[in-house]
Every structure is written in structure tokens, then in C-alpha cells.
Protein backbone atom coordinates (compact mmCIF):
# COMPACT_ATOMS: atom_id res chain seq x y z
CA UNK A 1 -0.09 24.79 4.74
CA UNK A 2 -0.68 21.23 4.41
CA UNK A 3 0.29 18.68 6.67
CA UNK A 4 3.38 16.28 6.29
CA UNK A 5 2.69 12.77 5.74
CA UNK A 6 5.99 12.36 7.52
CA UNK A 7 3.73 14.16 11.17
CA UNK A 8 1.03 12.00 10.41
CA UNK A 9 3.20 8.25 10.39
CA UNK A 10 4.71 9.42 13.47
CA UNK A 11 0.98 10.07 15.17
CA UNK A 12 0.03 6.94 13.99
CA UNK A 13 2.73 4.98 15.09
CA UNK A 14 2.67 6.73 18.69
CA UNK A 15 -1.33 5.49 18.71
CA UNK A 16 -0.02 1.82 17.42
CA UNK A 17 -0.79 0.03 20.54
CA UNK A 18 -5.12 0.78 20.24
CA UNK A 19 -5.62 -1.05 17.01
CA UNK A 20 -8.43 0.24 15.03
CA UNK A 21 -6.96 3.80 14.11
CA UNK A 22 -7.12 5.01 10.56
CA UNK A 23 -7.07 8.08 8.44
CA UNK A 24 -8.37 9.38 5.29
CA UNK A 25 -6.40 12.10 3.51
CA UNK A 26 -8.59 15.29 3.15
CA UNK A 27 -7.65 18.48 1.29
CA UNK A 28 -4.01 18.17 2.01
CA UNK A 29 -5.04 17.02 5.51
CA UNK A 30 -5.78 13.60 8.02
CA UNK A 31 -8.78 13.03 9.51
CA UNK A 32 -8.05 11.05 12.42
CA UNK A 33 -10.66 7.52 13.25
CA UNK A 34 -10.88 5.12 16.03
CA UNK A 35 -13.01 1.97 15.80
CA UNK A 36 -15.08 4.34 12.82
CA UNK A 37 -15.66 7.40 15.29
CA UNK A 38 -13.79 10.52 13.92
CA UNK A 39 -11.81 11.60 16.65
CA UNK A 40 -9.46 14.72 15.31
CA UNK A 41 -7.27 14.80 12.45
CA UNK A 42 -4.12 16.75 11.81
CA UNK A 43 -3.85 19.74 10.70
CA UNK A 44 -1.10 22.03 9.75
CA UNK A 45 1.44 19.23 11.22
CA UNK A 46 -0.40 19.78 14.49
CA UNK A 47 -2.95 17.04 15.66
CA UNK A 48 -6.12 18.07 16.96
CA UNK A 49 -8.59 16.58 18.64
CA UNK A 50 -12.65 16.75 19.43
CA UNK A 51 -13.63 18.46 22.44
CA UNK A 52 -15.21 16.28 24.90
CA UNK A 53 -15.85 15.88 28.48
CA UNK A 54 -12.91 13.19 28.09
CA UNK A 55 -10.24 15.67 26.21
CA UNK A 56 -11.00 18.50 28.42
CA UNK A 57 -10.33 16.61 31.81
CA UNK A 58 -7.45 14.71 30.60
CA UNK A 59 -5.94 18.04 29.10
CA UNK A 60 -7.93 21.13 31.05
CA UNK A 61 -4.80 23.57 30.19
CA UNK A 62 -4.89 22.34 25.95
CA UNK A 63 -5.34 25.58 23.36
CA UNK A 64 -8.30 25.69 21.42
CA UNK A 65 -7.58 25.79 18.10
CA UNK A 66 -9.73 26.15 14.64
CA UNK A 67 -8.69 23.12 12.31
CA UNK A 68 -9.26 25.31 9.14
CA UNK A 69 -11.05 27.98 8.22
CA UNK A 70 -14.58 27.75 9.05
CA UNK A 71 -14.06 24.87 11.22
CA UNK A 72 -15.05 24.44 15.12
CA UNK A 73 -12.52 24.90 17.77
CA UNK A 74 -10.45 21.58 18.79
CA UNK A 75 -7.41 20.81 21.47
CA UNK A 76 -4.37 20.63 20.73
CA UNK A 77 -2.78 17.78 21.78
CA UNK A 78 0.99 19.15 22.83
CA UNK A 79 2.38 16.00 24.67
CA UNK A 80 2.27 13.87 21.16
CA UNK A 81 5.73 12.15 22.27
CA UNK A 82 3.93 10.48 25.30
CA UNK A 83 2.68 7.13 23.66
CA UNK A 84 0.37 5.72 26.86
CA UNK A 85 -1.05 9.53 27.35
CA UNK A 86 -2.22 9.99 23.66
CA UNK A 87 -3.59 6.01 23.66
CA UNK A 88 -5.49 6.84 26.60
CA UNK A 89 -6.46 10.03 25.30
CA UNK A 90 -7.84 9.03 22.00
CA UNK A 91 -9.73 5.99 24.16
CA UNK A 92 -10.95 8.45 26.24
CA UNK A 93 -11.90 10.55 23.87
CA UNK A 94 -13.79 7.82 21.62
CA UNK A 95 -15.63 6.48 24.46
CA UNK A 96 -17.43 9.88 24.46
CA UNK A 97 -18.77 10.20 21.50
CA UNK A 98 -21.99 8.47 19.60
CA UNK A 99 -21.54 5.34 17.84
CA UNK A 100 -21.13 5.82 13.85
CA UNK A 101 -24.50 6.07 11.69
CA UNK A 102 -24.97 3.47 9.19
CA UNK A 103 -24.54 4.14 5.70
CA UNK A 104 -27.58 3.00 3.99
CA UNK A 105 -27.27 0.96 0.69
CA UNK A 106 -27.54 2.85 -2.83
CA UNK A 107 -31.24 3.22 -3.83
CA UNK A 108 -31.69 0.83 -6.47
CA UNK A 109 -32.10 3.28 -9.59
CA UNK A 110 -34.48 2.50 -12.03
């Protein structure tokens, strides 16, 4: 089941206040950035995110759940209606993990 772009406005909107969230729509899906660090997505109308040292302190009782098939375990993120939770969260959460690799420029093709 795909997710509703309807779930995914109203996850957005809740994480308003950080700045520097985006998306990209994937195979009926959202992946889920913050200042260019993927961070979860949502997935099946529920939004998921990585599992850090961050995520699991700030929600120790969360479900693991698999994103898709094939894919690694996540949180679940159940308290979506709390705005200053899920901002801190996702901060959290971002602070965590590396810094984005560079893309490198196209090879010049000769």
C-alpha cells in the first residue's frame, strides 16, 4: 500500500518549525531529509525513522518495524501529533548520523 500524500503534508507540517526538511517521492513512498541527512521516510502512512542512539533514548518503548520488503528495521514514531517531540526527535536523530558524501561531478566523457 502506498502512502497518502495527504500523511505525508501533515508530517511535514508538524516538522515545520526545523527548516531544512524535504522529501523525495520513492516507489509510491517519502523518504524523509534533514539538512541532506536521510532521516526516515514514510511508509505505508506510517513514518519511520533511523535507529540511532538518539531515536532509541528518546523513544526506548518504539516498535521496530521493516519499511518494505527487504528493508532494515526502523521506529515507529507513534506520538506524530506532538509537534516539539517529533522536532526534537528528528534533531536528535540527525545529529547522529554522518554528514552527507559529496556527489562528485560527471566524468567528462570523451
Amino acid at each position: 500500500m502506498a502512502s497518502s500524500k495527504g500523511y505525508l503534508e501533515f508530517v511535514m507540517d508538524q516538522l515545520g518549525a526545523l527548516g531544512g526538511v524535504t522529501y523525495r517521492a520513492m516507489m509510491g513512498e517519502f523518504i524523509i531529509y534533514y539538512d541532506g541527512k536521510i532521516v526516515g521516510g514514510v511508509y505505508d502512512d506510517r513514518l519511520l525513522v533511523k535507529i540511532t542512539e538518539s531515536s532509541r533514548r528518546l523513544m526506548p518503548d518504539a516498535p521496530e518495524e521493516i519499511p518494505y520488503e527487504g528493508g532494515r528495521p526502523m521506529l515507529m514514531v507513534e506520538d506524530v501529533d506532538d509537534r516539539e517531540f517529533l522536532c526534537g526527535l528528528i534533531g536528535a536523530l540527525a545529529d547522529d548520523l554522518p554528514e552527507p558524501k559529496k556527489k562528485r561531478p560527471p566524468r567528462d566523457q570523451r
